[in-house]
PDB file of N, CA and C in Angstrom:
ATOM      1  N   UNK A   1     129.500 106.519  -2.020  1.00  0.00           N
ATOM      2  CA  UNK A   1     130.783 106.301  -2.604  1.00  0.00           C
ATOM      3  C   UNK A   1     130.582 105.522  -3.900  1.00  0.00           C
ATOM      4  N   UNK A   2     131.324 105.858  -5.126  1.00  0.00           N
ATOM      5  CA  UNK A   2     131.177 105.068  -6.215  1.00  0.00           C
ATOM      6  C   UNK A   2     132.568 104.935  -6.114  1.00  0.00           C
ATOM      7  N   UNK A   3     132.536 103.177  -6.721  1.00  0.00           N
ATOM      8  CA  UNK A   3     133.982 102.931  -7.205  1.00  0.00           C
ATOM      9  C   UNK A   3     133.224 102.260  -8.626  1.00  0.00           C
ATOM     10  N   UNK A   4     133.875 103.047  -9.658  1.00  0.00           N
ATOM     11  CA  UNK A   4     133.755 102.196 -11.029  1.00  0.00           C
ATOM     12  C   UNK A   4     132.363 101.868 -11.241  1.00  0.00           C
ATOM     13  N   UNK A   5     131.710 101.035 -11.712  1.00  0.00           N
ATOM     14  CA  UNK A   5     130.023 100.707 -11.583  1.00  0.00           C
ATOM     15  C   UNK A   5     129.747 100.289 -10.785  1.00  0.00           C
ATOM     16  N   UNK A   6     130.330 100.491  -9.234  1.00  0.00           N
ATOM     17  CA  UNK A   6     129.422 100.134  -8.047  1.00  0.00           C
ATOM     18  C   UNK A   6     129.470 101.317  -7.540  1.00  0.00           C
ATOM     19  N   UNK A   7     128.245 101.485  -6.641  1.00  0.00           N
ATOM     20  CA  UNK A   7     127.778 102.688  -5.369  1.00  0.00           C
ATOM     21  C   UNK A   7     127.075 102.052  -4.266  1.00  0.00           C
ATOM     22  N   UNK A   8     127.911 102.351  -3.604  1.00  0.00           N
ATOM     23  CA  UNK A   8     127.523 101.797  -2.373  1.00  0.00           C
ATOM     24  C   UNK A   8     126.948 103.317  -1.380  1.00  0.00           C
ATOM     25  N   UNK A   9     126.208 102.832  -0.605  1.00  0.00           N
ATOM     26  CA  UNK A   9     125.381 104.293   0.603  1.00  0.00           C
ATOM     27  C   UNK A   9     125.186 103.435   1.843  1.00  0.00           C
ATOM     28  N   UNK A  10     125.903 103.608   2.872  1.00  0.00           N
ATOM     29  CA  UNK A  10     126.047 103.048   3.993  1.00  0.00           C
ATOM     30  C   UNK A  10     125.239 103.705   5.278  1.00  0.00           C
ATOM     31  N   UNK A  11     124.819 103.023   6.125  1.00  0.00           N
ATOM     32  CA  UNK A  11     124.234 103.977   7.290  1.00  0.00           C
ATOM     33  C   UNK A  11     123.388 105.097   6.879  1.00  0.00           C
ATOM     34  N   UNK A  12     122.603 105.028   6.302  1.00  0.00           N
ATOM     35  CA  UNK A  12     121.636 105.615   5.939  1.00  0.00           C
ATOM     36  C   UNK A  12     120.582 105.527   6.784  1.00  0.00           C
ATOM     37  N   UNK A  13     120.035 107.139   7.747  1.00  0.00           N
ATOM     38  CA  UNK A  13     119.285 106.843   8.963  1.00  0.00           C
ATOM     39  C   UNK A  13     118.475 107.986   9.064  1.00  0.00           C
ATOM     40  N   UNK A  14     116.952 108.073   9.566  1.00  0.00           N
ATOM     41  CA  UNK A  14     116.280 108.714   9.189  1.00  0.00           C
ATOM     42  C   UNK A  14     116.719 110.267   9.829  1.00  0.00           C
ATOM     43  N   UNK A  15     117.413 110.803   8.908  1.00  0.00           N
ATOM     44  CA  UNK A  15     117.353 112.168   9.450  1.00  0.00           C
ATOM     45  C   UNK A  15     117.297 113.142   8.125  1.00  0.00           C
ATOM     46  N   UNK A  16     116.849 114.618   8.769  1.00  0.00           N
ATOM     47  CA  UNK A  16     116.121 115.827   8.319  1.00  0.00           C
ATOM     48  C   UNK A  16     117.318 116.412   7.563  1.00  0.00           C
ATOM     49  N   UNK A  17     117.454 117.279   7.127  1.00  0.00           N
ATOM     50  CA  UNK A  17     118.411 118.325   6.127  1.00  0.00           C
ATOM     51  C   UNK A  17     118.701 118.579   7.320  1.00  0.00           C
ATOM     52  N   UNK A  18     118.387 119.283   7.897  1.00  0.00           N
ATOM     53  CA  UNK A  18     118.852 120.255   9.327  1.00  0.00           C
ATOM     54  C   UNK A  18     119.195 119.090  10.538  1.00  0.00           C
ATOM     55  N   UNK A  19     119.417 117.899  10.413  1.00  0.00           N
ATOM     56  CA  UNK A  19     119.974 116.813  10.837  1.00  0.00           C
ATOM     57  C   UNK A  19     119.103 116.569  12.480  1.00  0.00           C
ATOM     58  N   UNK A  20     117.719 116.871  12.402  1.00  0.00           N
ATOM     59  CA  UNK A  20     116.944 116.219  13.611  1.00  0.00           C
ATOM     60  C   UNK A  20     116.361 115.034  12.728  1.00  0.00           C
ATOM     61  N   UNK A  21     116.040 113.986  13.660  1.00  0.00           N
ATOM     62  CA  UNK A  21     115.474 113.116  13.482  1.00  0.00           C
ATOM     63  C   UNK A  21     113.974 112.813  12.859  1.00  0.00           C
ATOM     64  N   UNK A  22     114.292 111.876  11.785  1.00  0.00           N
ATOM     65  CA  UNK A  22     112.748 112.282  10.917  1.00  0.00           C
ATOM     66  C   UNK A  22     111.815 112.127  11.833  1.00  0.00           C
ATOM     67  N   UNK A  23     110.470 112.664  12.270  1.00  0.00           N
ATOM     68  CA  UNK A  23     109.329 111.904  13.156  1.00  0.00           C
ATOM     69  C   UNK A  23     108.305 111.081  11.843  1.00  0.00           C
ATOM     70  N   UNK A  24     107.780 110.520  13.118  1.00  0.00           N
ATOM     71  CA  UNK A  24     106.815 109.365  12.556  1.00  0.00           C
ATOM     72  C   UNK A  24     107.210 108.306  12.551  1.00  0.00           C
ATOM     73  N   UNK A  25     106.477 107.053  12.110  1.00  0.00           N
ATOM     74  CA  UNK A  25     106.473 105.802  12.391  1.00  0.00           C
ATOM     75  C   UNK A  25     107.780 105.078  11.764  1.00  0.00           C
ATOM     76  N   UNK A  26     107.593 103.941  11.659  1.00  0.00           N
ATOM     77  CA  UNK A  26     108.755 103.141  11.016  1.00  0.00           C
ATOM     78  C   UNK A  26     108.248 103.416   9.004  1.00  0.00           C
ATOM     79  N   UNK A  27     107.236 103.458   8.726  1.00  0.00           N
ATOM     80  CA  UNK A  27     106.892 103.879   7.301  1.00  0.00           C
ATOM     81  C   UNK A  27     107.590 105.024   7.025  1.00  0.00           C
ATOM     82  N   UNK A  28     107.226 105.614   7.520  1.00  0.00           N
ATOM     83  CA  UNK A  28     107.808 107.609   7.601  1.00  0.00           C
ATOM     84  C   UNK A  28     109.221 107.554   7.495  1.00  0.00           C
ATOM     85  N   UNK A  29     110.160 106.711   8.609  1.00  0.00           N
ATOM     86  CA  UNK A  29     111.427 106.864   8.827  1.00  0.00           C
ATOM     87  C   UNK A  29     112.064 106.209   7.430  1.00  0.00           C
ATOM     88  N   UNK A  30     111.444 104.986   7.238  1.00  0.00           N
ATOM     89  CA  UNK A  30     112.154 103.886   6.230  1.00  0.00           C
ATOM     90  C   UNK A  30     111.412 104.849   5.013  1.00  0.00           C
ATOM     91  N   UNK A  31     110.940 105.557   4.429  1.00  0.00           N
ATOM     92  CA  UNK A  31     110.737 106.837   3.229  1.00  0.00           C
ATOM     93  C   UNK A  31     111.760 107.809   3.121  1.00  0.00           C
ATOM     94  N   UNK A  32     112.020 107.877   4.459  1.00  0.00           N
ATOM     95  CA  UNK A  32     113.339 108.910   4.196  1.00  0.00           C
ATOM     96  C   UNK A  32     114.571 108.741   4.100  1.00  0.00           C
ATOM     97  N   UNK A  33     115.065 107.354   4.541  1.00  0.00           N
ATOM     98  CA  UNK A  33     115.999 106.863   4.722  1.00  0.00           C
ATOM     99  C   UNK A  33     116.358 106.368   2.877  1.00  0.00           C
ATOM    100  N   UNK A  34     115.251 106.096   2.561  1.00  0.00           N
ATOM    101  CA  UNK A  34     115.576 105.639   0.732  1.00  0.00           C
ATOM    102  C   UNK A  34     115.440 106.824  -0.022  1.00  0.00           C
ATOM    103  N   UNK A  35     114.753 107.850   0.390  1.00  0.00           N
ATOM    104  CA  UNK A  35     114.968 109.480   0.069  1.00  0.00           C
ATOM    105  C   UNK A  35     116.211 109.863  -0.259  1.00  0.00           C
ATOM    106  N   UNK A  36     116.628 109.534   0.781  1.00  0.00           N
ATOM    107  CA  UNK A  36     118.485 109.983   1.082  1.00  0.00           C
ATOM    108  C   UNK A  36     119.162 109.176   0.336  1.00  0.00           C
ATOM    109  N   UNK A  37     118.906 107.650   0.246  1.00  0.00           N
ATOM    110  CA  UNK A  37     119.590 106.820  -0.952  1.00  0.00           C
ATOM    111  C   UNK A  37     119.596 106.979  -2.114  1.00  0.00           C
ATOM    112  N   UNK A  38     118.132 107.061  -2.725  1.00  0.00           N
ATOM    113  CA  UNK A  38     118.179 107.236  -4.020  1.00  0.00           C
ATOM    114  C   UNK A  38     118.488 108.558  -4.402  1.00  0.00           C
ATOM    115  N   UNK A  39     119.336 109.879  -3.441  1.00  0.00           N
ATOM    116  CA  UNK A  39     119.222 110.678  -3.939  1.00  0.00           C
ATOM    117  C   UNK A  39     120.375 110.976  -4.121  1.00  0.00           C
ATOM    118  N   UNK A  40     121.397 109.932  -3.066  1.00  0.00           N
ATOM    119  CA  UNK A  40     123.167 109.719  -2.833  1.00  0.00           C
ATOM    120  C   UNK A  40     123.364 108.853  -4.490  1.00  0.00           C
ATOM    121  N   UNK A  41     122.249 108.222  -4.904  1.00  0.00           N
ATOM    122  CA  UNK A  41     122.435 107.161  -6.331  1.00  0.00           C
ATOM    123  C   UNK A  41     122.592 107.758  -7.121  1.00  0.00           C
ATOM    124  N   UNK A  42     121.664 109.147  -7.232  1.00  0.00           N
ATOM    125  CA  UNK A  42     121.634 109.970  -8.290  1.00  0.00           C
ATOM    126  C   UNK A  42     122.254 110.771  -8.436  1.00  0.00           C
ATOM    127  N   UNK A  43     123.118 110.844  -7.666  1.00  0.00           N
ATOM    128  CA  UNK A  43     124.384 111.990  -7.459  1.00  0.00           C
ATOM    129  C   UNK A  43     125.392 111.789  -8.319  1.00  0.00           C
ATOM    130  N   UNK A  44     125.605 110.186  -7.712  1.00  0.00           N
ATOM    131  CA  UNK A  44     126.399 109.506  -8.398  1.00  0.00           C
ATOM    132  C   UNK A  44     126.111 108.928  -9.828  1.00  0.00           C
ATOM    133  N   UNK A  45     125.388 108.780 -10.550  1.00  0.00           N
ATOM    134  CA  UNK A  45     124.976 108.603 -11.730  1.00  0.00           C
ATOM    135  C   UNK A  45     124.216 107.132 -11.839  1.00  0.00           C
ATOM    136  N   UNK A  46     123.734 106.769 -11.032  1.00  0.00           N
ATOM    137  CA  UNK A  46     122.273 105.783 -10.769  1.00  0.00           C
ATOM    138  C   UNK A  46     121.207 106.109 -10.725  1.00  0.00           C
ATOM    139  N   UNK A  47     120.709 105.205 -10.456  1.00  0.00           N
ATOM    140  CA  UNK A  47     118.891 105.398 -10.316  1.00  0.00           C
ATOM    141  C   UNK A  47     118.138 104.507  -9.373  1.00  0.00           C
ATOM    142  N   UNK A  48     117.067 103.909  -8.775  1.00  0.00           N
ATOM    143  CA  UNK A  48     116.664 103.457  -8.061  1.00  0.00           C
ATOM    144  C   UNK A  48     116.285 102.209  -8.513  1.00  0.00           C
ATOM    145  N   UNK A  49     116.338 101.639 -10.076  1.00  0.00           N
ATOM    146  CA  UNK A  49     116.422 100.612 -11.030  1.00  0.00           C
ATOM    147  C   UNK A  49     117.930 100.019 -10.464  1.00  0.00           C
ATOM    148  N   UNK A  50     119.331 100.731 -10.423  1.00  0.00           N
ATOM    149  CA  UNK A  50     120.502 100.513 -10.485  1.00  0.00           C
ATOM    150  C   UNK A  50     120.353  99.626  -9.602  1.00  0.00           C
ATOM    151  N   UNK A  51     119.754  99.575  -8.109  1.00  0.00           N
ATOM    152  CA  UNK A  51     119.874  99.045  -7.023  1.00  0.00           C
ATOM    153  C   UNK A  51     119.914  97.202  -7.012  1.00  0.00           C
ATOM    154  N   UNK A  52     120.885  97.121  -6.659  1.00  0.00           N
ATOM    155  CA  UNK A  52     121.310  95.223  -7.012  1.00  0.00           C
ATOM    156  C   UNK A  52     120.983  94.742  -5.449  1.00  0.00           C
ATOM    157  N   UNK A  53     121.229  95.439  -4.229  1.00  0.00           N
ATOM    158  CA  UNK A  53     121.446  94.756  -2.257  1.00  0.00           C
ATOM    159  C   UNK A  53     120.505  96.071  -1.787  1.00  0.00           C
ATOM    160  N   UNK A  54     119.927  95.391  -0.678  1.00  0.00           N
ATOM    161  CA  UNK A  54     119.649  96.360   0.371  1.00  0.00           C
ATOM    162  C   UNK A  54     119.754  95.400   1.454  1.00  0.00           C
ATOM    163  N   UNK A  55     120.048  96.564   2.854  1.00  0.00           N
ATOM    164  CA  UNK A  55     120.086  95.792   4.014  1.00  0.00           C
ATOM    165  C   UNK A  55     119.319  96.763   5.251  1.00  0.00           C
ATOM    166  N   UNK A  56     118.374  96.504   6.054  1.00  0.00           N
ATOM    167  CA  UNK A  56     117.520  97.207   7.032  1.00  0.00           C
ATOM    168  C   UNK A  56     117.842  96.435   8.039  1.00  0.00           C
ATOM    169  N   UNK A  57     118.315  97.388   9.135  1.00  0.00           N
ATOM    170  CA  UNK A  57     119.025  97.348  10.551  1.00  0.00           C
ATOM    171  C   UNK A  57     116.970  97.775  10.877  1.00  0.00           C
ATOM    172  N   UNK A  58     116.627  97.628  11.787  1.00  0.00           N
ATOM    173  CA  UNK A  58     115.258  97.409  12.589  1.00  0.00           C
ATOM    174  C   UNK A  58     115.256  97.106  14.161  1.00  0.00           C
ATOM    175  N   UNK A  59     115.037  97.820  14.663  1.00  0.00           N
ATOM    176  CA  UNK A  59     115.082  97.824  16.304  1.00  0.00           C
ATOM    177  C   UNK A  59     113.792  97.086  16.679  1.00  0.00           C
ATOM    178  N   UNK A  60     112.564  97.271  15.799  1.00  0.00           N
ATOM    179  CA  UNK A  60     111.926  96.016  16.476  1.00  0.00           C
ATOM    180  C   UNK A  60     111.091  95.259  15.535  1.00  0.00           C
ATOM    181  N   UNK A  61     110.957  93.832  15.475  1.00  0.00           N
ATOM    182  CA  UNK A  61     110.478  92.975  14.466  1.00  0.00           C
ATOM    183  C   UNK A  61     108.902  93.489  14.551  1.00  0.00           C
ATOM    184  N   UNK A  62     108.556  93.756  15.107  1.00  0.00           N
ATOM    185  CA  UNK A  62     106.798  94.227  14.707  1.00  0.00           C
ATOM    186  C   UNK A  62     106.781  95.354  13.547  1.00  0.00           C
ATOM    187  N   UNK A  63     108.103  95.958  12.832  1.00  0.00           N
ATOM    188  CA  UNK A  63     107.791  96.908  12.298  1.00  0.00           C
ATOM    189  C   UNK A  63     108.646  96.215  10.724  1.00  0.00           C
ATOM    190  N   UNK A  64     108.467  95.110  10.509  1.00  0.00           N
ATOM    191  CA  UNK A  64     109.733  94.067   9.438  1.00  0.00           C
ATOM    192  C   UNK A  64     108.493  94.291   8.145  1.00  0.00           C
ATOM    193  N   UNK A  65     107.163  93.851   8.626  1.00  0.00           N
ATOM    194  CA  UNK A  65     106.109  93.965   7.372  1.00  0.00           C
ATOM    195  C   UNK A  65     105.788  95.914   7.286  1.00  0.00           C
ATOM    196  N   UNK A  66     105.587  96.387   7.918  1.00  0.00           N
ATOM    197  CA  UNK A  66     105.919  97.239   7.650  1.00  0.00           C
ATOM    198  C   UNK A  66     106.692  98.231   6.380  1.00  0.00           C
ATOM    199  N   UNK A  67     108.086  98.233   7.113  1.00  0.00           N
ATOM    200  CA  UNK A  67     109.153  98.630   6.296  1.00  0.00           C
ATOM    201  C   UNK A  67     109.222  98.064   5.465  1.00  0.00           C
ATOM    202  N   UNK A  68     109.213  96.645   4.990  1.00  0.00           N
ATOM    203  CA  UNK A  68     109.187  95.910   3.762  1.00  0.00           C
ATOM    204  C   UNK A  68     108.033  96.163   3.167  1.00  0.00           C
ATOM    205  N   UNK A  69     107.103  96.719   3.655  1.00  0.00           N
ATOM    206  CA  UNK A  69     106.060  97.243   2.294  1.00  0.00           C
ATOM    207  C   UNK A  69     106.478  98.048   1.801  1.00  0.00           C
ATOM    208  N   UNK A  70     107.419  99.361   2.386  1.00  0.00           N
ATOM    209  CA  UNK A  70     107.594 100.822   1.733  1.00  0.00           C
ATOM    210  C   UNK A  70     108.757 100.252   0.834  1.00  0.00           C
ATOM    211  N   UNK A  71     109.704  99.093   1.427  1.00  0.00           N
ATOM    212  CA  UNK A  71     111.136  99.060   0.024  1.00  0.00           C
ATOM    213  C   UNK A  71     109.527  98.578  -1.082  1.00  0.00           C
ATOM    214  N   UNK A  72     108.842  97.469  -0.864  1.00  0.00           N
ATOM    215  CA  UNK A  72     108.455  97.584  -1.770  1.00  0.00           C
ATOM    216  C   UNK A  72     108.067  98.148  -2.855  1.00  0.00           C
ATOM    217  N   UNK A  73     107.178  99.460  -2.231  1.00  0.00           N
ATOM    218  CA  UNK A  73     106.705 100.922  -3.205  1.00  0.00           C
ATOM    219  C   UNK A  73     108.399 101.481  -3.994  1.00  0.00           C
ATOM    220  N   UNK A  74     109.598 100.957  -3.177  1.00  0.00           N
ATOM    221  CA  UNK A  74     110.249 101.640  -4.099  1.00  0.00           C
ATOM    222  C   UNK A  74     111.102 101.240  -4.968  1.00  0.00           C
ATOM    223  N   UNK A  75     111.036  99.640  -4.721  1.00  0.00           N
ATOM    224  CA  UNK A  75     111.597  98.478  -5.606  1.00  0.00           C
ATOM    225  C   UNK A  75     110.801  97.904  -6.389  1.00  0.00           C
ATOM    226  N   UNK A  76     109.438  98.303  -6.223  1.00  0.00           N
ATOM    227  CA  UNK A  76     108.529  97.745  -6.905  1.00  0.00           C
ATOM    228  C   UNK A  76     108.894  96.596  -8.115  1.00  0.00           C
ATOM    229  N   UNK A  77     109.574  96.869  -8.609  1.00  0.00           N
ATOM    230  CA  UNK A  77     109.871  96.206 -10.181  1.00  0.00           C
ATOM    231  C   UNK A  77     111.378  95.967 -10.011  1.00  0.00           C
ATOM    232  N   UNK A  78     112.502  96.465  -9.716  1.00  0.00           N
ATOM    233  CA  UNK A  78     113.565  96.027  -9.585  1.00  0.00           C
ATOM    234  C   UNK A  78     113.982  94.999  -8.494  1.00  0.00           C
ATOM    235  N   UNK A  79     113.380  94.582  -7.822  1.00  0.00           N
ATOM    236  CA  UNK A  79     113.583  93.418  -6.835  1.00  0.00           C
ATOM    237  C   UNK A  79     115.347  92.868  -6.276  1.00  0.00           C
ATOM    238  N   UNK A  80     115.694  93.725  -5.346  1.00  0.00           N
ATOM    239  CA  UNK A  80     116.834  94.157  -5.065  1.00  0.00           C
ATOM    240  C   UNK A  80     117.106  92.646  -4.256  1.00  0.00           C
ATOM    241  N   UNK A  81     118.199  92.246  -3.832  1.00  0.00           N
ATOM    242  CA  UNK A  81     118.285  91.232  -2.814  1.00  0.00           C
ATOM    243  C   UNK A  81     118.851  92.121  -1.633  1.00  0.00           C
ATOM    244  N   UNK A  82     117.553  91.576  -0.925  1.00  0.00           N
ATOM    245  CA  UNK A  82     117.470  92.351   0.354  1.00  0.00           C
ATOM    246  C   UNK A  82     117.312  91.891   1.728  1.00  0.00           C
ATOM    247  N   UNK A  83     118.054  92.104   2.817  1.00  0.00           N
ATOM    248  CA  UNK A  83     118.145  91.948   3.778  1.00  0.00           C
ATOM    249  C   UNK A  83     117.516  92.515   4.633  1.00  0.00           C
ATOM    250  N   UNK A  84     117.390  92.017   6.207  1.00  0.00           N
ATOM    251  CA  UNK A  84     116.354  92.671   7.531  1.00  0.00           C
ATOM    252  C   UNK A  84     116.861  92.112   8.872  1.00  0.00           C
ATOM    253  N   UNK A  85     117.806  92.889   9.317  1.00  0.00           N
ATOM    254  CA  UNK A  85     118.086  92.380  10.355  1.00  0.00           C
ATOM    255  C   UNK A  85     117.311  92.991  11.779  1.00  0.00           C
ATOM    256  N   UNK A  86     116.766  92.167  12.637  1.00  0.00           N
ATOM    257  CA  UNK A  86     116.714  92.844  13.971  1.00  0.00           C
ATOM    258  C   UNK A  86     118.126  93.582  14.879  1.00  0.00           C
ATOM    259  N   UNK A  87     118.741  94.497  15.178  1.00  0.00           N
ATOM    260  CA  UNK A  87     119.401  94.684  16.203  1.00  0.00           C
ATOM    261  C   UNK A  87     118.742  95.423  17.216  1.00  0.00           C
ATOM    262  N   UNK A  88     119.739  95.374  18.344  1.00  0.00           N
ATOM    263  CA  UNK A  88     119.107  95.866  19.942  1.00  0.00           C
ATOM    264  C   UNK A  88     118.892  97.437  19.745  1.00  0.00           C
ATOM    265  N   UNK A  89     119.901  98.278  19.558  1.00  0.00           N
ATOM    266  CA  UNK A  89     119.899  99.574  19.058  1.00  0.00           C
ATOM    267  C   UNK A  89     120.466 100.508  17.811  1.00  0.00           C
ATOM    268  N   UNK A  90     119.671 101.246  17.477  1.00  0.00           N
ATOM    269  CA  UNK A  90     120.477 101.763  16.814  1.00  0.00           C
ATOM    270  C   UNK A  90     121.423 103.317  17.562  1.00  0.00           C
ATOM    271  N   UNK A  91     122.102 104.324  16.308  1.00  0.00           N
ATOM    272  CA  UNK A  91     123.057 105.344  17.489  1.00  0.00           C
ATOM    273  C   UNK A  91     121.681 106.498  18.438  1.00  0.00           C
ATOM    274  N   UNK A  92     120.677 106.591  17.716  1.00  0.00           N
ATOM    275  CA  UNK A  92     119.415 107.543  18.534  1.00  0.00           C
ATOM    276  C   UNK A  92     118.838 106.737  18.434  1.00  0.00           C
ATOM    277  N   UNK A  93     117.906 106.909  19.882  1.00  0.00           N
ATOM    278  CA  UNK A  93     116.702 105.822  20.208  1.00  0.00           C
ATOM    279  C   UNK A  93     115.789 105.856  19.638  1.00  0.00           C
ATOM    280  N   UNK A  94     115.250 107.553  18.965  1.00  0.00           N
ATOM    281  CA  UNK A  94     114.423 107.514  17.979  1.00  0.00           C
ATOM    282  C   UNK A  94     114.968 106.929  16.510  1.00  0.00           C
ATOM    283  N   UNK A  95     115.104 106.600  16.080  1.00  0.00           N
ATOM    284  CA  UNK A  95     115.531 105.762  15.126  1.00  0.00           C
ATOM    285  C   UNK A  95     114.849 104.841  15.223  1.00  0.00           C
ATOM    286  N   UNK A  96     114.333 104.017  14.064  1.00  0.00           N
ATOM    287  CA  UNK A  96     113.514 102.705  14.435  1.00  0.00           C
ATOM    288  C   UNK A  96     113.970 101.805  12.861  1.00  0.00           C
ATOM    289  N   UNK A  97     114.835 102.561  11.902  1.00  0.00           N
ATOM    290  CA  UNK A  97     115.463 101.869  11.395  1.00  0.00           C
ATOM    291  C   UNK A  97     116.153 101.934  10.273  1.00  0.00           C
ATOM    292  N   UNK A  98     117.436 101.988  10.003  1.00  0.00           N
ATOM    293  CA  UNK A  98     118.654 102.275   9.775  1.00  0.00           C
ATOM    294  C   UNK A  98     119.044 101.632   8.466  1.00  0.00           C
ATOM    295  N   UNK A  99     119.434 101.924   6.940  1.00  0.00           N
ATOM    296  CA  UNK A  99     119.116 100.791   5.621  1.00  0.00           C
ATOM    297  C   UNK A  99     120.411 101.433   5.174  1.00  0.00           C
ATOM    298  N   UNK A 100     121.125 100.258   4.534  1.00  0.00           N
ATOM    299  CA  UNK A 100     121.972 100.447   3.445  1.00  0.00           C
ATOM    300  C   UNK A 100     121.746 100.000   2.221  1.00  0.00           C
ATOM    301  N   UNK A 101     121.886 100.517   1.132  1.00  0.00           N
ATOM    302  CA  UNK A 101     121.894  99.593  -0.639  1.00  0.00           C
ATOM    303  C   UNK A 101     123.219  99.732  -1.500  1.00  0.00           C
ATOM    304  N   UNK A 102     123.256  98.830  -2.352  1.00  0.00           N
ATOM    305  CA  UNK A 102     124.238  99.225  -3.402  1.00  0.00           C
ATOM    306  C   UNK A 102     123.786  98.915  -4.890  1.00  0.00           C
ATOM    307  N   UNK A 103     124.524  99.443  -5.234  1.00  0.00           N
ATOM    308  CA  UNK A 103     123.384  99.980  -6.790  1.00  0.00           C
ATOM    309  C   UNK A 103     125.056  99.476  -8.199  1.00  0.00           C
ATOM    310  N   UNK A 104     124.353  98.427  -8.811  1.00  0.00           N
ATOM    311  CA  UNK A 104     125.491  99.140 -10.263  1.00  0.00           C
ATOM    312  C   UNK A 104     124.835  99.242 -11.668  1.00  0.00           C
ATOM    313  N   UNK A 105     126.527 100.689 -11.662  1.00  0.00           N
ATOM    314  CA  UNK A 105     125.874 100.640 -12.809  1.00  0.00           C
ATOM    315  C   UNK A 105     126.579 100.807 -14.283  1.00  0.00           C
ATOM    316  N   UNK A 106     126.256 101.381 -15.254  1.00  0.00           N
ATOM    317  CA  UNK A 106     127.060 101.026 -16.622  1.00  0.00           C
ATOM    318  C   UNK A 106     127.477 102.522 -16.668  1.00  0.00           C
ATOM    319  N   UNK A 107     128.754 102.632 -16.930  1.00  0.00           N
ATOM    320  CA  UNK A 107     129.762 103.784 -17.382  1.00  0.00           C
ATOM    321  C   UNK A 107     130.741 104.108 -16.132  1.00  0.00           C
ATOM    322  N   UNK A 108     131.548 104.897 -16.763  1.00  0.00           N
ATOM    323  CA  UNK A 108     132.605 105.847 -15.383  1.00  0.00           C
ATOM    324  C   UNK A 108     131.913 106.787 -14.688  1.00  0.00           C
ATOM    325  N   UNK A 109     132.191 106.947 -13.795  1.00  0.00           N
ATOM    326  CA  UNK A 109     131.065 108.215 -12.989  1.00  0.00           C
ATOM    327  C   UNK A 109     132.056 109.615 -13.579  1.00  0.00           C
TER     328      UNK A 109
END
């Protein structure tokens, strides 16, 4: 959703075009899950620079360094303020972890 120079992408969770669940680890899942973001950003007229918040829902803390290495590879240089929460579940058990961001940016969409 863009309103004005913000975009927000909510519930963003690892799933396929054909809507099965991405396989592979928590690296694999949290790649696709920013796949799908930066690609909802670019729709909207952002970029993966635009990105100001992120927030990672994580079903289990052994996988926190992890996933925070891959935002790294994709924040590398824009250094988003970012969040990591543990919760108990997410909506599929395969799921291992679930990210939102919001991005602004300069002009009308």
């Amino acid at each position: 959703m863009r309103v004005g120079e913000r975009i927000l992408v909510s519930g963003t969770a690892p799933v396929e075009a054909d809507g099965s669940s991405t396989p592979g680890d928590a690296a694999a899942q949290a790649r696709r899950c920013f796949a799908i973001i930066t690609k909802a950003i670019g729709d909207l007229g952002g970029t993966a620079s635009d990105v100001v918040r992120t927030r990672m829902y994580i079903v289990d803390p052994a996988d926190a360094d992890t996933i925070g290495a891959v935002h790294g590879e994709i924040f590398a240089d824009v250094r988003p303020a970012a969040t990591m929460v543990v919760v108990k579940a997410l909506l599929r058990d395969e799921w291992l972890v679930e990210i939102e961001a919001e991005a602004l940016v300069q002009g009308d969409a």
